[in-house]
C-alpha atoms as a PDB file:
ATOM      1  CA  UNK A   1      19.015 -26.185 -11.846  1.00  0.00           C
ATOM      2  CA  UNK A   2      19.780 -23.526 -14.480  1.00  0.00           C
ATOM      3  CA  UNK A   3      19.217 -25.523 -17.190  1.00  0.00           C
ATOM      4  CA  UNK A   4      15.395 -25.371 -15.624  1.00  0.00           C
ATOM      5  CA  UNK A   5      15.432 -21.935 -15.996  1.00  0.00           C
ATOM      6  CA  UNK A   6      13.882 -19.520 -18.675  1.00  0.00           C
ATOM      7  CA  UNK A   7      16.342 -18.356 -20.785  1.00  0.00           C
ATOM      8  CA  UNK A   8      15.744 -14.575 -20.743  1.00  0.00           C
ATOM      9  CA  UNK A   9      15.796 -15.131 -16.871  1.00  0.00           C
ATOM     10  CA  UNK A  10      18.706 -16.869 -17.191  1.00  0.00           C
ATOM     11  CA  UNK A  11      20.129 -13.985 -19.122  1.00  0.00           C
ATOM     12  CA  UNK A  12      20.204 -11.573 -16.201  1.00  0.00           C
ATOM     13  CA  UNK A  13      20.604 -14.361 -13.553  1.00  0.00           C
ATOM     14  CA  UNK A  14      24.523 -12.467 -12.787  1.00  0.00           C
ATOM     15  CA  UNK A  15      23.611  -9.510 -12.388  1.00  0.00           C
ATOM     16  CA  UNK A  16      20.599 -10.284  -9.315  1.00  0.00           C
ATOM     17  CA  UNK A  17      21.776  -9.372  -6.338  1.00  0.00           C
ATOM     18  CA  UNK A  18      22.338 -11.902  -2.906  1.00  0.00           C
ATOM     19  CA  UNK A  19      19.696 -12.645  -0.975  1.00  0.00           C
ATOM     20  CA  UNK A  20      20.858 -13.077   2.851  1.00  0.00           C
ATOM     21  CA  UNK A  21      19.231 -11.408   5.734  1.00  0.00           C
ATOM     22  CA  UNK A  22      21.739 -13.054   8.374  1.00  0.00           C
ATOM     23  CA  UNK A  23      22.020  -9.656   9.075  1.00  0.00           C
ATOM     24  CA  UNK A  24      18.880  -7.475   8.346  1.00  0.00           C
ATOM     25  CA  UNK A  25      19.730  -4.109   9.183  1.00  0.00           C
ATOM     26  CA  UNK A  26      22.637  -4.417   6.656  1.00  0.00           C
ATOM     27  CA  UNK A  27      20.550  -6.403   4.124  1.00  0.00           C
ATOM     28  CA  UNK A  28      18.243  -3.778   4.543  1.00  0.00           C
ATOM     29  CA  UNK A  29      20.826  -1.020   3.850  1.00  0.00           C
ATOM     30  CA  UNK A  30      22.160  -2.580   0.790  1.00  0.00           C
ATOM     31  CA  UNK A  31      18.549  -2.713  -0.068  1.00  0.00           C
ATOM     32  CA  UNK A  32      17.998   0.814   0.147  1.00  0.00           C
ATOM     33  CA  UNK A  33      20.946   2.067  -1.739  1.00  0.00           C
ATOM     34  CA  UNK A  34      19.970  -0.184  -4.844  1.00  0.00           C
ATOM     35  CA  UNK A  35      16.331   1.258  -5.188  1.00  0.00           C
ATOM     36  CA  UNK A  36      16.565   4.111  -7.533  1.00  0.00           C
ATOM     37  CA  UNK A  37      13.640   6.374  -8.161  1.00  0.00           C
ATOM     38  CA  UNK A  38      10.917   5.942  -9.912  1.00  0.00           C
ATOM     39  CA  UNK A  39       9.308   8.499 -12.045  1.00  0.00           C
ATOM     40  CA  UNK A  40       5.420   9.077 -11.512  1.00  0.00           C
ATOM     41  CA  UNK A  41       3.646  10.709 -14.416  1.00  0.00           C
ATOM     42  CA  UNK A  42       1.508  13.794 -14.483  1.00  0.00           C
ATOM     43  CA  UNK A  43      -1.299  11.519 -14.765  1.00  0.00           C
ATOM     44  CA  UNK A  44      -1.008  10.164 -11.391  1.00  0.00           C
ATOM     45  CA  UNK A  45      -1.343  11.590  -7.863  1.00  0.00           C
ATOM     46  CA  UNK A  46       0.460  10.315  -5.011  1.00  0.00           C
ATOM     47  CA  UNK A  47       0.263  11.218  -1.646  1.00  0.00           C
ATOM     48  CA  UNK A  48       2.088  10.088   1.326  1.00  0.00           C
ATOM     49  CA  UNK A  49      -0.203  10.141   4.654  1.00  0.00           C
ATOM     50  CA  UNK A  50       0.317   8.248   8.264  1.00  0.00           C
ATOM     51  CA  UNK A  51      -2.670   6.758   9.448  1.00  0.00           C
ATOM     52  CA  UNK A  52      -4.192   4.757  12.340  1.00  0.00           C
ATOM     53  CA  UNK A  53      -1.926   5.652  14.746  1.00  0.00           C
ATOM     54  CA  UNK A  54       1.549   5.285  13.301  1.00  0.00           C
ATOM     55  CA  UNK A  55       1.389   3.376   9.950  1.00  0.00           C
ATOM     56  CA  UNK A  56       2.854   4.738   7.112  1.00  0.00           C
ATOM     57  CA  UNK A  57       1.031   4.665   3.499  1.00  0.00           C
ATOM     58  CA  UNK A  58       1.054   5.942   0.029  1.00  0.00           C
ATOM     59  CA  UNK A  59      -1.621   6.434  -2.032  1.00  0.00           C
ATOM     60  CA  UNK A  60      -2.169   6.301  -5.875  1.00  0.00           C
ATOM     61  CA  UNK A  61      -4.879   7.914  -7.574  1.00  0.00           C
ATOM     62  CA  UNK A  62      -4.664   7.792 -11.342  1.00  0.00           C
ATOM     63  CA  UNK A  63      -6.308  11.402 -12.324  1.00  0.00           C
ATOM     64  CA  UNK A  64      -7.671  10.499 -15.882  1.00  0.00           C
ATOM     65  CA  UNK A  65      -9.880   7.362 -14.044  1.00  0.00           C
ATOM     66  CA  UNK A  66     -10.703   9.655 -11.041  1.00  0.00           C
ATOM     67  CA  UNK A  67     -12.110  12.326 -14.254  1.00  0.00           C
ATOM     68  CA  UNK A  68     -14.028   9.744 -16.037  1.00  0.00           C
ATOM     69  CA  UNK A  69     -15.527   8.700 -13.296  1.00  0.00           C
ATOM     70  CA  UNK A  70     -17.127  12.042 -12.509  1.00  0.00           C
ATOM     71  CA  UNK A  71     -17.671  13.894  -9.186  1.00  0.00           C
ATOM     72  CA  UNK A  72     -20.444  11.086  -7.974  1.00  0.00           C
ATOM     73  CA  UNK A  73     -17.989   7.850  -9.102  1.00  0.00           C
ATOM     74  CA  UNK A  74     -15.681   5.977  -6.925  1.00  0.00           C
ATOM     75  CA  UNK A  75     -12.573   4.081  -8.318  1.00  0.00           C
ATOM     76  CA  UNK A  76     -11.463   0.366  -7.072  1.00  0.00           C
ATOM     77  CA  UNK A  77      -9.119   0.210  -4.242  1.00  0.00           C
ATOM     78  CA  UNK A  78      -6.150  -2.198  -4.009  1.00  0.00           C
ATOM     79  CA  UNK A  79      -4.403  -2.383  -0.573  1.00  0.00           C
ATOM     80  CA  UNK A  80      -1.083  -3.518  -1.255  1.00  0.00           C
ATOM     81  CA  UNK A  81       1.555  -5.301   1.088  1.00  0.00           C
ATOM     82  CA  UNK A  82       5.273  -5.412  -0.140  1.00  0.00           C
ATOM     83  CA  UNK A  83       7.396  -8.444  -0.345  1.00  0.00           C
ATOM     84  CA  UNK A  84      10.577  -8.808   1.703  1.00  0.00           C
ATOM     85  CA  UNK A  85      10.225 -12.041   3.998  1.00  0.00           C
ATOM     86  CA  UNK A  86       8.650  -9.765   6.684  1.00  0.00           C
ATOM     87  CA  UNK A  87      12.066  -8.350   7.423  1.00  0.00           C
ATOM     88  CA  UNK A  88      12.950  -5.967   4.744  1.00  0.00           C
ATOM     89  CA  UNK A  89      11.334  -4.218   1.690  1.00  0.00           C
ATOM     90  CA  UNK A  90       9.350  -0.901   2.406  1.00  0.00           C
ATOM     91  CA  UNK A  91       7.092   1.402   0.299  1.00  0.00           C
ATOM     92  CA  UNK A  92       9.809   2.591  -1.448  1.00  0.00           C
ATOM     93  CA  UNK A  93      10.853  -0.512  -2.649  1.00  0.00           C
ATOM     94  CA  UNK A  94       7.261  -1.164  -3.865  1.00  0.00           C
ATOM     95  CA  UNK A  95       6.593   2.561  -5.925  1.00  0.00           C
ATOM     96  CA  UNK A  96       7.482   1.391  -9.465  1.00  0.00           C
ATOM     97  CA  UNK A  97       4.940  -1.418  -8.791  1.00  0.00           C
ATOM     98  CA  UNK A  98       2.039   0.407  -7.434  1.00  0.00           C
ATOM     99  CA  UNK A  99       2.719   3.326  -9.986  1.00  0.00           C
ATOM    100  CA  UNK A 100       2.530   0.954 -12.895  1.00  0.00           C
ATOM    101  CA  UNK A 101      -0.312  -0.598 -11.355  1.00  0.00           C
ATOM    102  CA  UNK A 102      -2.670   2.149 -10.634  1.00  0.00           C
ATOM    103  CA  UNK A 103      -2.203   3.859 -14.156  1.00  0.00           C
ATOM    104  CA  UNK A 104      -2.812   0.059 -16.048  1.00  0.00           C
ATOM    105  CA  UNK A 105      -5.687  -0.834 -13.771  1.00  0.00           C
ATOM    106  CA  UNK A 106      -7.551   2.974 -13.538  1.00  0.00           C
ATOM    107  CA  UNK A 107      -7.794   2.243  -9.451  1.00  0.00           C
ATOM    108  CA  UNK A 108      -6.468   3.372  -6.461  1.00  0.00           C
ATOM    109  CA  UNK A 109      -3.279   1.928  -4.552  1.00  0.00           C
ATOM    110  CA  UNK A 110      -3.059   2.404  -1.551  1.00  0.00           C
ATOM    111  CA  UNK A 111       0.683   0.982  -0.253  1.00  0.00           C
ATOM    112  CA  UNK A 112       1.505  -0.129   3.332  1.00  0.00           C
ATOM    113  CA  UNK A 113       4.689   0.286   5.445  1.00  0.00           C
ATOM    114  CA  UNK A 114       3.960  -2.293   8.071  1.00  0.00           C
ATOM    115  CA  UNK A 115       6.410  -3.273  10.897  1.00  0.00           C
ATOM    116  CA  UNK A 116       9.365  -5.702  10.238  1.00  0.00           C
ATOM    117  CA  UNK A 117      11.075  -8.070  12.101  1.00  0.00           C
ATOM    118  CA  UNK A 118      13.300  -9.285  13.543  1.00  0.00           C
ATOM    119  CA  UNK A 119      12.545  -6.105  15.862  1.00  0.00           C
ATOM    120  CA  UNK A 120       9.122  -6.083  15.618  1.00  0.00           C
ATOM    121  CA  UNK A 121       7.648  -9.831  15.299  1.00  0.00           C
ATOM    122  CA  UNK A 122       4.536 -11.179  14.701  1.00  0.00           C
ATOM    123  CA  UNK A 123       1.772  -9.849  15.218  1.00  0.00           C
ATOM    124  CA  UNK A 124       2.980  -6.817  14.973  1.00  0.00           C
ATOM    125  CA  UNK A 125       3.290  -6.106  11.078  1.00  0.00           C
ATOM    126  CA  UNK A 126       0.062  -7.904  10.546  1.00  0.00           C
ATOM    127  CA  UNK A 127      -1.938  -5.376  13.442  1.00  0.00           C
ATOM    128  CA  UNK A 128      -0.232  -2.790  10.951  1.00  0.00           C
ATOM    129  CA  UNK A 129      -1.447  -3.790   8.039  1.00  0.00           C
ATOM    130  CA  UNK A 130      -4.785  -4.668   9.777  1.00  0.00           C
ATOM    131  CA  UNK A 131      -5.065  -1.351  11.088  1.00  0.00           C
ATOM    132  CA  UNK A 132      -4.645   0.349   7.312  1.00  0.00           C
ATOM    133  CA  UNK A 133      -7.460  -2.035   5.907  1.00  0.00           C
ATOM    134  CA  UNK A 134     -10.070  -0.520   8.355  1.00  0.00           C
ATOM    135  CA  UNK A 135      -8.239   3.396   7.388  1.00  0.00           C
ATOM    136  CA  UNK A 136      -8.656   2.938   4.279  1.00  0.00           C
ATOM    137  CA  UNK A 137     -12.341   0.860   3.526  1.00  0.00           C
ATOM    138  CA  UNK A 138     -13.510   3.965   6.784  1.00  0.00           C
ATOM    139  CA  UNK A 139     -11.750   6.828   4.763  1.00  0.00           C
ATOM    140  CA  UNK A 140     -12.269   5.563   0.656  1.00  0.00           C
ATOM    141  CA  UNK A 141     -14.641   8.405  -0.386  1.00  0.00           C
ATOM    142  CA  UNK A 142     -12.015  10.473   0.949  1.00  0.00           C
ATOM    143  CA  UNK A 143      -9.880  10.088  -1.454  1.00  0.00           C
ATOM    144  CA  UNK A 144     -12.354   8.735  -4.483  1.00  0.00           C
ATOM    145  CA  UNK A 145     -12.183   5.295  -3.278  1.00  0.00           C
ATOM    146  CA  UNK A 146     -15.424   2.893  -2.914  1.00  0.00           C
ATOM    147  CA  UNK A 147     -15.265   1.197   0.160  1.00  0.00           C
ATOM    148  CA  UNK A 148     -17.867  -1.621  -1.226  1.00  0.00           C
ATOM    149  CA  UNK A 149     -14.538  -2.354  -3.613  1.00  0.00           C
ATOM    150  CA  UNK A 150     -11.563  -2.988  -1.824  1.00  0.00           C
ATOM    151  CA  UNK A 151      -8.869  -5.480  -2.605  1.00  0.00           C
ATOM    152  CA  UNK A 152      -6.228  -6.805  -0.995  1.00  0.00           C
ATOM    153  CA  UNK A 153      -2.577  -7.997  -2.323  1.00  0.00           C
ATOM    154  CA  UNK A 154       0.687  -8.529  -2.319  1.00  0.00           C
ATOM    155  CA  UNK A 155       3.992 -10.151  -3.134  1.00  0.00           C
ATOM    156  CA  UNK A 156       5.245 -13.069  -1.169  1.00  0.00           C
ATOM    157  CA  UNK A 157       5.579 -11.373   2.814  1.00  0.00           C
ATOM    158  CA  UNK A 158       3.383  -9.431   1.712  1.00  0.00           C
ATOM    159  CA  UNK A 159       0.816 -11.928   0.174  1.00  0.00           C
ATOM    160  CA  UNK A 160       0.756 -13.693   3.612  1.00  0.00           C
ATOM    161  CA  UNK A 161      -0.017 -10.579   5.039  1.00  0.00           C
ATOM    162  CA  UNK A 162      -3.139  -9.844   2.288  1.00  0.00           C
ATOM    163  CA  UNK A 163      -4.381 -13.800   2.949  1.00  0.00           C
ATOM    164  CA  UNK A 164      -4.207 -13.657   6.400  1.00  0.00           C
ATOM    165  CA  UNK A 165      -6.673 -10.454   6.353  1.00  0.00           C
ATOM    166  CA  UNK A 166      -8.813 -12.006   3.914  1.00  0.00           C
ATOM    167  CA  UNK A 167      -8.954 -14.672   6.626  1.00  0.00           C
ATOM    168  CA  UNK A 168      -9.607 -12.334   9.798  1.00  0.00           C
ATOM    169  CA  UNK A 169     -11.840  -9.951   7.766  1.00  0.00           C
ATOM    170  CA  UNK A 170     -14.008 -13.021   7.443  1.00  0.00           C
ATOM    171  CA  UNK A 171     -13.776 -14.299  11.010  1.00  0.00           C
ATOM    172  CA  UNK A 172     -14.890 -11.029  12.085  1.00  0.00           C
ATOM    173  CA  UNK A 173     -17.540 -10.090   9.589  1.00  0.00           C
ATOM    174  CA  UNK A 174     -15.609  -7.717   7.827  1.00  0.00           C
ATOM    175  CA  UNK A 175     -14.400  -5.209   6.127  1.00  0.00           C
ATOM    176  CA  UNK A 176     -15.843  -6.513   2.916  1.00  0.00           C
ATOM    177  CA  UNK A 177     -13.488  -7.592   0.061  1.00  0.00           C
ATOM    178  CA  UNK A 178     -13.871  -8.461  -3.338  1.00  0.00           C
ATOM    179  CA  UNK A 179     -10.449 -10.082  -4.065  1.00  0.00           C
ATOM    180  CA  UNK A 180      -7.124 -10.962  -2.902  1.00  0.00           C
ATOM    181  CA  UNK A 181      -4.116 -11.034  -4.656  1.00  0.00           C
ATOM    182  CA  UNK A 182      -0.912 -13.591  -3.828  1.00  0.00           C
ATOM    183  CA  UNK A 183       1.639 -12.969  -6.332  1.00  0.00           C
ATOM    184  CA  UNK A 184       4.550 -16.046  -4.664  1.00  0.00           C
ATOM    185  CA  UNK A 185       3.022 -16.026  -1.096  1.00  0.00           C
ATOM    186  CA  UNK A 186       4.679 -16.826   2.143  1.00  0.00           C
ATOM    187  CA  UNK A 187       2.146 -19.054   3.736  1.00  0.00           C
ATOM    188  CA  UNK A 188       3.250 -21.633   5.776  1.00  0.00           C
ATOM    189  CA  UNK A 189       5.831 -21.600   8.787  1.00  0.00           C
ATOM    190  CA  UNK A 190       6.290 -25.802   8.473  1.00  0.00           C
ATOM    191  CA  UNK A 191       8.902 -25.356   5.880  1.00  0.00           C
ATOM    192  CA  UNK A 192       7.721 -29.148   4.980  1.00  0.00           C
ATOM    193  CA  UNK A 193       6.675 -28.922   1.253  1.00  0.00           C
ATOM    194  CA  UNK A 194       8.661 -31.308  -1.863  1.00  0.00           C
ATOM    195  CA  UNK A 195       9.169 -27.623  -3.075  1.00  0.00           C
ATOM    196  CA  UNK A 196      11.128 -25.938  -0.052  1.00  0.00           C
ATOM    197  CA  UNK A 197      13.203 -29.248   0.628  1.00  0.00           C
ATOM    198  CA  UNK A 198      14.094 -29.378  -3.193  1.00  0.00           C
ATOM    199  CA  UNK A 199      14.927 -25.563  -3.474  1.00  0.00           C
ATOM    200  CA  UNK A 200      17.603 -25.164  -0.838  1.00  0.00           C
ATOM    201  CA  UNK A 201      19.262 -23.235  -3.107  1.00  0.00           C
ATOM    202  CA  UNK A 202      17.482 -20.956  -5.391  1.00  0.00           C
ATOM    203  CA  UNK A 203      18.037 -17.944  -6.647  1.00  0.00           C
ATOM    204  CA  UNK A 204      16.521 -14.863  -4.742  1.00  0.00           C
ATOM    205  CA  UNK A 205      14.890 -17.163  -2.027  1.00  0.00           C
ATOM    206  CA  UNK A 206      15.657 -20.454  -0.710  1.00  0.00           C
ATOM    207  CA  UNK A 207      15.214 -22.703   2.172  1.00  0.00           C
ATOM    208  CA  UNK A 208      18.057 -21.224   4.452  1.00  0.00           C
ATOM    209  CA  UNK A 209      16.224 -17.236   3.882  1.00  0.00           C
ATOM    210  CA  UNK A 210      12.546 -18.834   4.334  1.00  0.00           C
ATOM    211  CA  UNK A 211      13.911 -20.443   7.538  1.00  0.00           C
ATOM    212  CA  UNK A 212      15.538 -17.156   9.282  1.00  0.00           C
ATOM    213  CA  UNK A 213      12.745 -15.441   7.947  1.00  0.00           C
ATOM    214  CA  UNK A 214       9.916 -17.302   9.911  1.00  0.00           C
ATOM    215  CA  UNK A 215      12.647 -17.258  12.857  1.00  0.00           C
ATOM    216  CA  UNK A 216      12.545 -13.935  12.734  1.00  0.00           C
ATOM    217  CA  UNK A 217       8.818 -13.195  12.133  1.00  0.00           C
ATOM    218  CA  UNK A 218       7.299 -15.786  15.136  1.00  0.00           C
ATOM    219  CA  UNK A 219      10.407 -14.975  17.380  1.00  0.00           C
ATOM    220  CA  UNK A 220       9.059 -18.372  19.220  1.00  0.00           C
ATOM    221  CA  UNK A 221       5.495 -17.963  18.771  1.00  0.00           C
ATOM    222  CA  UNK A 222       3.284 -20.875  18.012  1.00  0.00           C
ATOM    223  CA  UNK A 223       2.127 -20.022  14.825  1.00  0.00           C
ATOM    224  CA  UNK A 224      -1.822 -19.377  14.023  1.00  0.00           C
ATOM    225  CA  UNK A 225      -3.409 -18.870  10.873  1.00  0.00           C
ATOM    226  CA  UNK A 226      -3.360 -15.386  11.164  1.00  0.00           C
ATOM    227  CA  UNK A 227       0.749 -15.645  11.188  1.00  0.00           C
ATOM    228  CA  UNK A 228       0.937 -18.520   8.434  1.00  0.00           C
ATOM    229  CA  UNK A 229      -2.466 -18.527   6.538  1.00  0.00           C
ATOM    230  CA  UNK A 230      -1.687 -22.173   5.460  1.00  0.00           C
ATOM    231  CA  UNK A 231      -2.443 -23.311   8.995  1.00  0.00           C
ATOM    232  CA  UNK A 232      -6.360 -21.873   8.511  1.00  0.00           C
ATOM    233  CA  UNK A 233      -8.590 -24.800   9.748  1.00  0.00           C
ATOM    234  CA  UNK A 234     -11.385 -23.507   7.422  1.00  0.00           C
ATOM    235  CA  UNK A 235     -10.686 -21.489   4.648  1.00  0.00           C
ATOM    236  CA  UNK A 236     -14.649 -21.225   2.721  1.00  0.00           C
ATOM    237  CA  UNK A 237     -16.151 -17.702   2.307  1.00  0.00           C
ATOM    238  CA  UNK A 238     -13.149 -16.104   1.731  1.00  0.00           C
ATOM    239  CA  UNK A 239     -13.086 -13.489  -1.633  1.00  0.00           C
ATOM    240  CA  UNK A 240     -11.936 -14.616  -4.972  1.00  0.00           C
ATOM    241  CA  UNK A 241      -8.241 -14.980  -5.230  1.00  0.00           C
ATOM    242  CA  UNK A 242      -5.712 -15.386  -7.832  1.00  0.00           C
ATOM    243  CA  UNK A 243      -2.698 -16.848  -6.794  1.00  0.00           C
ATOM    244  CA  UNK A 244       0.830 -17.371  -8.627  1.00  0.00           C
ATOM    245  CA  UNK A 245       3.398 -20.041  -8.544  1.00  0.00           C
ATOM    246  CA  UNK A 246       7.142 -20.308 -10.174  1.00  0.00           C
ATOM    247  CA  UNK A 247       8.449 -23.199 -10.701  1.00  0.00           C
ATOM    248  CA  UNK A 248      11.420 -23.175  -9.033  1.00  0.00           C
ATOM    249  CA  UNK A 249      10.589 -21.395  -6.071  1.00  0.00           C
ATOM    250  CA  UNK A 250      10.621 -23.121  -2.692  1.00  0.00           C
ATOM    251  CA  UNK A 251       7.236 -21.421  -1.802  1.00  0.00           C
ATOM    252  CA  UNK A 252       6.246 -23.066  -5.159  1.00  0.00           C
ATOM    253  CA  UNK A 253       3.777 -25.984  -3.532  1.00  0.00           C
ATOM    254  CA  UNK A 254       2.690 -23.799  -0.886  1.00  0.00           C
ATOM    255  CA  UNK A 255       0.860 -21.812  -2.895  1.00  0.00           C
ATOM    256  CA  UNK A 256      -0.452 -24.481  -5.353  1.00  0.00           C
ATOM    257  CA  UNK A 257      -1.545 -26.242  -2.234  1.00  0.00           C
ATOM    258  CA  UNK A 258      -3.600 -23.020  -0.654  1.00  0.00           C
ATOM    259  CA  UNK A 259      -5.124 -22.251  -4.236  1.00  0.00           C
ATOM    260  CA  UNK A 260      -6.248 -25.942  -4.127  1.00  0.00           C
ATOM    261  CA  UNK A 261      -7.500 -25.610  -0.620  1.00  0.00           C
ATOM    262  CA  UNK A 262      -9.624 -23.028  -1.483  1.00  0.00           C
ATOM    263  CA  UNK A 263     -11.195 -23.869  -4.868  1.00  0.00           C
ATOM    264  CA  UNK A 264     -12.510 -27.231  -3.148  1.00  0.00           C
ATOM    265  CA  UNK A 265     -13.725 -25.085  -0.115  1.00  0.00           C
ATOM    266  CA  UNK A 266     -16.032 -23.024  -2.912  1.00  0.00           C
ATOM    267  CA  UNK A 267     -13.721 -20.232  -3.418  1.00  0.00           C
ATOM    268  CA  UNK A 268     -13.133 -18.772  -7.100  1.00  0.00           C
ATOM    269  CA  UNK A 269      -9.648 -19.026  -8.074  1.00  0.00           C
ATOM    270  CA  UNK A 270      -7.184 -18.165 -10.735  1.00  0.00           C
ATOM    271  CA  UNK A 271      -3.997 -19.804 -10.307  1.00  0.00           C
ATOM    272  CA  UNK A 272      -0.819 -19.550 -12.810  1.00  0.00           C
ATOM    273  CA  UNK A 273       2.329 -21.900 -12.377  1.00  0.00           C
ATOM    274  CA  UNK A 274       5.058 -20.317 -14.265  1.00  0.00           C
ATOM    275  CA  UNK A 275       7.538 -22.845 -15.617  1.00  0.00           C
ATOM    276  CA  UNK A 276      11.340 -21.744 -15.651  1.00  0.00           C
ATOM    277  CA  UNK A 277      10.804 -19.063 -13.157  1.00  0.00           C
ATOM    278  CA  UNK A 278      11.815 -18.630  -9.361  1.00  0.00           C
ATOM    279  CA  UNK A 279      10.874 -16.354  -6.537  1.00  0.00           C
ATOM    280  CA  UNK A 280      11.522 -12.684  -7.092  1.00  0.00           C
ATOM    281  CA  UNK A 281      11.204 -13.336 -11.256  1.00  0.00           C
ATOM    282  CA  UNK A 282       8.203 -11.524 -11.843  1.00  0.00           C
ATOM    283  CA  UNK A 283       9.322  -8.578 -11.240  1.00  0.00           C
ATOM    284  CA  UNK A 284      11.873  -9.021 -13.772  1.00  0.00           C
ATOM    285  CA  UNK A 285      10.861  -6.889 -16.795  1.00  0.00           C
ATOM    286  CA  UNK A 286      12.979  -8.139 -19.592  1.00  0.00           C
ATOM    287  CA  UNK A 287      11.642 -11.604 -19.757  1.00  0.00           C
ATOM    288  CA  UNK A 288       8.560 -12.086 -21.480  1.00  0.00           C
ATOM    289  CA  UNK A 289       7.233 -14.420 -18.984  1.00  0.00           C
ATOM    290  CA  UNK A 290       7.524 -11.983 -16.278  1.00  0.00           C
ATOM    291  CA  UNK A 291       5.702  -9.568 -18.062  1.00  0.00           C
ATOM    292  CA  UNK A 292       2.773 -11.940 -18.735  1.00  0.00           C
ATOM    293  CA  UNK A 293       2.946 -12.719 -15.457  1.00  0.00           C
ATOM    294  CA  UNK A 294       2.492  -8.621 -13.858  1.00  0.00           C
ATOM    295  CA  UNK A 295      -0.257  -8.095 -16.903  1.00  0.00           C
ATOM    296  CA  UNK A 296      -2.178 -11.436 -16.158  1.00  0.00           C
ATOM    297  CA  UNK A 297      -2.367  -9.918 -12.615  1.00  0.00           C
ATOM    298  CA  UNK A 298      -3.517  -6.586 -13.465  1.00  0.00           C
ATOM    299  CA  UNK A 299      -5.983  -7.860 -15.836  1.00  0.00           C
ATOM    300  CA  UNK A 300      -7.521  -9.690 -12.982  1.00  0.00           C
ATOM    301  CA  UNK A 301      -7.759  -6.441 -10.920  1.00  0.00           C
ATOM    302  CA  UNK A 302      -8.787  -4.625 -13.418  1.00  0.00           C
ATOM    303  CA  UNK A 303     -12.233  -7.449 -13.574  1.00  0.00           C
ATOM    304  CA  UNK A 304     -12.473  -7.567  -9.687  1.00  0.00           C
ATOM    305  CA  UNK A 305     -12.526  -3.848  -9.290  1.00  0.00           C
ATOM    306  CA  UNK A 306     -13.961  -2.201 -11.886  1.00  0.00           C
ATOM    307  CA  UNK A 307     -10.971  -0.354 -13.753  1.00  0.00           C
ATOM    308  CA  UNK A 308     -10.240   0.514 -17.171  1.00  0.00           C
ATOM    309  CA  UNK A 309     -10.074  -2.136 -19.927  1.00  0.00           C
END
């Protein structure tokens, strides 16, 4: 397969560290002690809160936006859901991200720590993140956000987590949203696609992780579409969406699939396939392609919600 794969990726492919949550608590530990700090510029305010009940958040303002837009304006909000196959990854692991994302889009972040499994399975991280989209669409103008623009996203976990609220925000006739982000979702528990039987090994993620991972997450559950969007009967009025797929990602056809779902269901989308990439890649900075891939998405925010140009 490397001969698939984009050379600058290919470049650092060595140096990426093992994927393999056999174990999560240690997985998570080696995690923990690779993520360094990030550095958040005067121009940015961050503030750490715990809301509805017990769920952890950070919040981004970027101050020069929040100035322009005067003591009667409201920026965009993006509610954003890291990656981590529901069983690791935390807000920590998602701060470069959201910094870089607030300051190049001129709107709020507002990052979730939601429940993880294998401890804590479905629905349990999903009620979290649930529970943070009401927070933060009740309690926007509290921190200059406008409630009539809220966004959801997120990277693969964490995309399944940001289209499965699009979905119940719908069923239940809100809270409103204007977009949804799925940067390599998780979406479907069937494990079926050419994709996932192709990539059973991949770099970053491959069949064996996505396997323990939905293991973990349904702990025996039948899954619903709330669990594994994928499985939505009816997926029309749901918000715009822009969707990304890398090539040699086992979620690859998953995605391409749900994007297609939705555009014939009426549903704007934007959806980018990403030759020579693989799960993980676009949030690898010193390929070219990954960093088309992080400004293509940020230039889509920046339409949905309002921010700078």
């Amino acid at each position: 397969m490397e001969h698939r794969i984009d050379p600058e990726l290919l470049a650092v492919l060595p140096s990426l560290p093992t994927v393999d949550i056999a174990d999560p608590a240690a997985f998570r530990a080696a995690q923990r002690a690779r993520t360094l700090p990030v550095q958040r510029p005067a121009g940015l305010l961050v503030e750490d809160r715990v809301v509805a009940g017990g769920v952890p958040v950070r919040i981004y303002t970027p101050r020069e936006a929040r100035a322009a837009a005067g003591p009667d304006g409201a920026l965009g909000v993006l509610v954003w859901f890291h990656g981590g196959g529901f069983v690791f990854g935390d807000i920590d692991s998602s701060d470069g991200t959201c910094v870089a994302t607030a300051l190049d889009t001129g709107c709020v972040v507002v990052s979730v720590g939601y429940r993880l499994a294998p401890e804590h399975p479905f629905p349990a991280g999903f009620e979290d993140a649930w529970a943070a989209l009401g927070w933060v669409v009740g309690q926007a103008a509290a921190f200059g956000g406008d409630p009539a623009r809220v966004a959801v996203g997120g990277t693969s976990a964490g995309a399944g987590l940001a289209a499965a609220l699009a979905l119940r925000a719908r069923d239940e006739g809100g809270p409103a949203l204007v977009y949804q982000v799925l940067d390599t979702p998780v979406l479907d528990d069937r494990l079926d696609s050419a994709s996932m039987r192709e990539f059973e090994v991949a770099p970053l993620w491959d069949r064996r992780q996505a396997t323990l991972s939905w293991q973990y997450y349904l702990a025996g559950a039948e899954a619903t579409a709330y669990a594994a969007p994928a499985r939505a009967e009816d997926v029309t009025n749901l918000p715009p969406a822009y969707i990304t797929a890398n090539e040699l990602d086992p979620l690859r056809d998953e995605a391409i699939e749900y994007a297609g779902r939705l555009i014939r269901a009426g549903v704007p989308v934007e959806l980018h396939h990403r030759p020579g990439t693989f799960h993980g890649s676009n949030a690898i900075p010193v390929a070219d392609v990954s960093r088309r891939a992080i400004a293509d998405i940020r230039r889509a925010l920046r339409g949905a919600l309002g921010g700078a140009a």
